[in-house]
N, C-alpha and C. Protein backbone atom coordinates (compact mmCIF):
# COMPACT_ATOMS: atom_id res chain seq x y z
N UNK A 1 -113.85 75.07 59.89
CA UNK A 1 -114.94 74.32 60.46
C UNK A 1 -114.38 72.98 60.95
N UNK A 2 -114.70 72.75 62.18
CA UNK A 2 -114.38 71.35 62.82
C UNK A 2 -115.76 70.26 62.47
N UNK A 3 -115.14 69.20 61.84
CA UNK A 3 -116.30 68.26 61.95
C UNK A 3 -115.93 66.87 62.47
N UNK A 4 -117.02 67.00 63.26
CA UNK A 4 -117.01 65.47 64.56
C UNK A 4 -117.41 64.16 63.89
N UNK A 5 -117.12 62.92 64.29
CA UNK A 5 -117.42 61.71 64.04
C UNK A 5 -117.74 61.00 64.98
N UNK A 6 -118.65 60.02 64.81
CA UNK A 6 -119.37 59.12 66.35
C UNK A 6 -119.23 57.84 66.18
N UNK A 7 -118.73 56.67 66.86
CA UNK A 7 -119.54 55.42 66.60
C UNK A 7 -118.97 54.70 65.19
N UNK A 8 -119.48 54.52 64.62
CA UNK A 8 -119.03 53.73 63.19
C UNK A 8 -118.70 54.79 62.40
N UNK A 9 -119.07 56.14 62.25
CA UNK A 9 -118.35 57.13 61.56
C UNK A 9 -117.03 56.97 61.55
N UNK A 10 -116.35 57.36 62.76
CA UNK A 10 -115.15 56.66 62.93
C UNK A 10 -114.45 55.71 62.29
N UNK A 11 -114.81 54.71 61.96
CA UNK A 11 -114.08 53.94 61.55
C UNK A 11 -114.30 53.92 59.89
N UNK A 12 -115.30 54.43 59.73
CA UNK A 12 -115.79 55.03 57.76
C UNK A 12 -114.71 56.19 57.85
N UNK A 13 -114.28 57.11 58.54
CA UNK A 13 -113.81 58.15 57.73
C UNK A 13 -112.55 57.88 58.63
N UNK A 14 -112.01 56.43 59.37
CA UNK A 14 -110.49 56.42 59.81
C UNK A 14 -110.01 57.54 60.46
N UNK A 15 -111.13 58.60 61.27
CA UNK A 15 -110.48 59.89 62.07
C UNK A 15 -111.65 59.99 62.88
N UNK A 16 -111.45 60.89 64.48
CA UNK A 16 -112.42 61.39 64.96
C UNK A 16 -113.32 62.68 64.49
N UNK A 17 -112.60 63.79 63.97
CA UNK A 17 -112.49 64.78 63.21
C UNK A 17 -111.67 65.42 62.13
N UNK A 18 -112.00 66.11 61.74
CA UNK A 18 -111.37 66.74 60.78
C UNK A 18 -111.25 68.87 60.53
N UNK A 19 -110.81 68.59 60.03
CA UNK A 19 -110.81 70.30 59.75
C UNK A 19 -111.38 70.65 58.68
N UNK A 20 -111.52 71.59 58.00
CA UNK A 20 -112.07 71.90 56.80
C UNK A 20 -112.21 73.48 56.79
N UNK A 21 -111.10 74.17 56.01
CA UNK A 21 -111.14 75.27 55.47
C UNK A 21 -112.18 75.66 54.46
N UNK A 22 -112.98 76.66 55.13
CA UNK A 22 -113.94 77.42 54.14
C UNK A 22 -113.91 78.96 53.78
N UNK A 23 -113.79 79.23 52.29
CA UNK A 23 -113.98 80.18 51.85
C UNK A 23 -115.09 81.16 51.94
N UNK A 24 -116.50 80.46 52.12
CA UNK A 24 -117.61 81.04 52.70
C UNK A 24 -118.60 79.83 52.81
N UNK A 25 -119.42 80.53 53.31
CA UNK A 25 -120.33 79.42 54.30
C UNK A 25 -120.75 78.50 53.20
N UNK A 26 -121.52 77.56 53.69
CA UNK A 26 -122.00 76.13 52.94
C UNK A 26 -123.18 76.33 53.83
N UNK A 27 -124.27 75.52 52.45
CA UNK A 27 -125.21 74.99 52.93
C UNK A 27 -125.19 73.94 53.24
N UNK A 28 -126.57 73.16 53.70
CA UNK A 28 -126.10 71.41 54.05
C UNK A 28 -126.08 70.84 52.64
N UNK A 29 -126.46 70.83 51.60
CA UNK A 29 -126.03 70.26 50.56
C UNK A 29 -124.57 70.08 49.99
N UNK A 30 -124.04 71.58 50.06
CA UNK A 30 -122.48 71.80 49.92
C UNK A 30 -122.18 71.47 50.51
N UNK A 31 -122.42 71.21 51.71
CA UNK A 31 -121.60 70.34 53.26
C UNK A 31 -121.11 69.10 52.61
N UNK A 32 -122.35 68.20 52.70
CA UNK A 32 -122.13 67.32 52.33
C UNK A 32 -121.26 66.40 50.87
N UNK A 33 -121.42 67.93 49.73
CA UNK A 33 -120.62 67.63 48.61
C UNK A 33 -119.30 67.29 49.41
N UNK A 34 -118.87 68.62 49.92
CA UNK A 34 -117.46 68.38 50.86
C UNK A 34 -116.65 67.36 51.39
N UNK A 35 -117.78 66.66 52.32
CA UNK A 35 -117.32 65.92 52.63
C UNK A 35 -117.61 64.58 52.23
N UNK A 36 -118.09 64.70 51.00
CA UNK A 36 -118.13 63.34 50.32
C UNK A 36 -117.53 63.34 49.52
N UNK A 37 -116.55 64.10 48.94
CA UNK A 37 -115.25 63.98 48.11
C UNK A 37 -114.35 63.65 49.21
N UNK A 38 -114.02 63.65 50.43
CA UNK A 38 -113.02 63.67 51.12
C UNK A 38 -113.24 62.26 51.91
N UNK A 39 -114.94 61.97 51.97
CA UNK A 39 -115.13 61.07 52.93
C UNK A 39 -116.12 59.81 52.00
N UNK A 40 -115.67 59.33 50.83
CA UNK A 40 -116.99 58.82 49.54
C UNK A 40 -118.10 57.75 50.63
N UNK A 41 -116.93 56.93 51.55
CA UNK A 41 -118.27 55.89 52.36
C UNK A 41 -119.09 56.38 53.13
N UNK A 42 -119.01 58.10 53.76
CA UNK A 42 -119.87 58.61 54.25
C UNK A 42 -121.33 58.11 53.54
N UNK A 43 -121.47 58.22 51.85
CA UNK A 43 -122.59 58.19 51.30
C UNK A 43 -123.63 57.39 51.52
N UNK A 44 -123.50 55.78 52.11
CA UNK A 44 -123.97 54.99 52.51
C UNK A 44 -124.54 55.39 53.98
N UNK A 45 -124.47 56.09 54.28
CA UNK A 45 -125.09 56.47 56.13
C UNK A 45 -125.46 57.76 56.01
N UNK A 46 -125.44 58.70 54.83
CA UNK A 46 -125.96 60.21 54.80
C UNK A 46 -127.07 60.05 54.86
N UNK A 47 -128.64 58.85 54.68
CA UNK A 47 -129.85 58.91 54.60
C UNK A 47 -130.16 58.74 56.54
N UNK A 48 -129.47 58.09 57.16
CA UNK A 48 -129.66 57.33 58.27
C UNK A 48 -129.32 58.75 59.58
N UNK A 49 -128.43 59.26 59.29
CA UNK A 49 -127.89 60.27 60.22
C UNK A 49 -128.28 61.91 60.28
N UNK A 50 -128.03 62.25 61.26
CA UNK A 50 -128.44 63.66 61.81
C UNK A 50 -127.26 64.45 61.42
N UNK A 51 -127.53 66.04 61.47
CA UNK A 51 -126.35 66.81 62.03
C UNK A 51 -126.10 68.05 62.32
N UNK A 52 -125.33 68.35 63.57
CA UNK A 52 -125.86 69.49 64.51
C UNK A 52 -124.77 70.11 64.02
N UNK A 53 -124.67 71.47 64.50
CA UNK A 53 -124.28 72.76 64.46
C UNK A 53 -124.55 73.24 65.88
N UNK A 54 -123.25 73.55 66.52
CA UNK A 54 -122.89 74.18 67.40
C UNK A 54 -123.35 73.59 67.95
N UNK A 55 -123.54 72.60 68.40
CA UNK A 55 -124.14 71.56 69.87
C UNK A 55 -126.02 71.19 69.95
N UNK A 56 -126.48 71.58 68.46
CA UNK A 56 -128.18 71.93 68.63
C UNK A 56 -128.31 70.87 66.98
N UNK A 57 -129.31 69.82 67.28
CA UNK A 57 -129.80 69.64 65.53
C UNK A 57 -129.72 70.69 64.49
N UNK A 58 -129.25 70.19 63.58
CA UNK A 58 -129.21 71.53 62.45
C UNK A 58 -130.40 70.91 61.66
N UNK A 59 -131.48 72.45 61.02
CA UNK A 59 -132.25 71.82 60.33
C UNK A 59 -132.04 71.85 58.37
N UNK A 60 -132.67 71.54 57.79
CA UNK A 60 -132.43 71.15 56.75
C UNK A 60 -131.88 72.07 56.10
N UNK A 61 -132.03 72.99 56.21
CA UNK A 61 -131.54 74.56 55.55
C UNK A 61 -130.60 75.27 56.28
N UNK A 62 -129.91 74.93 57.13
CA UNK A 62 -129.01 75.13 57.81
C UNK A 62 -127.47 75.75 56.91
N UNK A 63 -127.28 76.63 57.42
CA UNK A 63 -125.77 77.20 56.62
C UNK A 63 -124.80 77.34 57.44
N UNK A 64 -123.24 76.72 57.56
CA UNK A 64 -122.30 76.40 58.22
C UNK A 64 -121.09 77.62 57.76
N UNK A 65 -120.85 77.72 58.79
CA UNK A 65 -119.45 79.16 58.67
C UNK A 65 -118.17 78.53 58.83
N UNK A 66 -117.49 78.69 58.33
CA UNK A 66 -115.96 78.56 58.95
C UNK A 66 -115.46 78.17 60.46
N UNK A 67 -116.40 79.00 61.45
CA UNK A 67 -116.16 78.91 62.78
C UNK A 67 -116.91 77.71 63.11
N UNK A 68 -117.90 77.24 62.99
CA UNK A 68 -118.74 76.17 63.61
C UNK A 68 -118.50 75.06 63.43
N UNK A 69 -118.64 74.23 64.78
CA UNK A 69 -118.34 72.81 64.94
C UNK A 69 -119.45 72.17 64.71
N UNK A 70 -119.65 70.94 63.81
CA UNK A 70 -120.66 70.35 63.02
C UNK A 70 -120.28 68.85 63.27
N UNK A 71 -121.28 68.24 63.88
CA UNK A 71 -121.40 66.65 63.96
C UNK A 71 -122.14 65.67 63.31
N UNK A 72 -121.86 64.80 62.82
CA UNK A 72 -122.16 63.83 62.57
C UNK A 72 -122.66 62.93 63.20
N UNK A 73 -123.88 62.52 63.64
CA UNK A 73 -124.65 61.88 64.40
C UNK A 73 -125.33 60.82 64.03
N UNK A 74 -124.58 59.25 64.33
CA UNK A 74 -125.48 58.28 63.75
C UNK A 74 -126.81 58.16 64.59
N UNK A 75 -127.55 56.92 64.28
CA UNK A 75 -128.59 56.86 64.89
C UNK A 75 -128.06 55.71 66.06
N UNK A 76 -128.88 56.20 67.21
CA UNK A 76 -128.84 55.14 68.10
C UNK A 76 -129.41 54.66 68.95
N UNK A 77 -129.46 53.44 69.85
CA UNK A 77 -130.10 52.62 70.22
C UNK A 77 -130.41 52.33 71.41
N UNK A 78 -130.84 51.74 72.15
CA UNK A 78 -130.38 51.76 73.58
C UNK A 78 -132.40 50.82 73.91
N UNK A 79 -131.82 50.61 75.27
CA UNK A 79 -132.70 49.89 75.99
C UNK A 79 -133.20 50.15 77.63
C-alpha cells in the first residue's frame, strides 16, 4: 500500500510517501494503528483530516488492500 502526504503532513512524517507492506487488508482503525507507530505526530491531526482510497473519500468503514493508494488529506482553505 502506497500512502500519500499533503501540506504539513509532510513535514510531520519528514516524507511525501511511504510504503507499507500488508499481510491482509486493514480497516481504517488498523490503518491508522499502522501508521501511528511509524508516524506518532500523525496523532495530533488524525481528528482534523480526511482519507481517500484510490482517488475517492474513504468512508469510515473503509478496508484497505495491499494494492491501494491511500491519502492523507489535511483540511484546507482558500478564498
Amino acid at each position: 500500500m502506497r500512502v500519500l502526504f499533503f501540506a504539513q503532513l509532510k513535514d510531520v512524517t519528514g516524507c511525501d510517501s511511504v510504503e507499507i507492506a500488508l499481510a491482509s487488508p486493514l480497516n481504517t482503525e488498523q490503518l491508522w494503528s499502522e501508521l501511528l507507530k511509524n508516524f506518532p505526530k500523525l496523532a495530533a491531526y488524525r481528528a482534523s483530516v480526511r482519507l481517500a482510497k484510490n482517488c475517492e473519500y474513504a468512508e469510515p468503514n473503509a478496508v484497505f488492500a495491499g494494492d491501494d493508494e491511500v491519502a492523507i488529506i489535511p483540511p484546507v482553505s482558500g478564498g
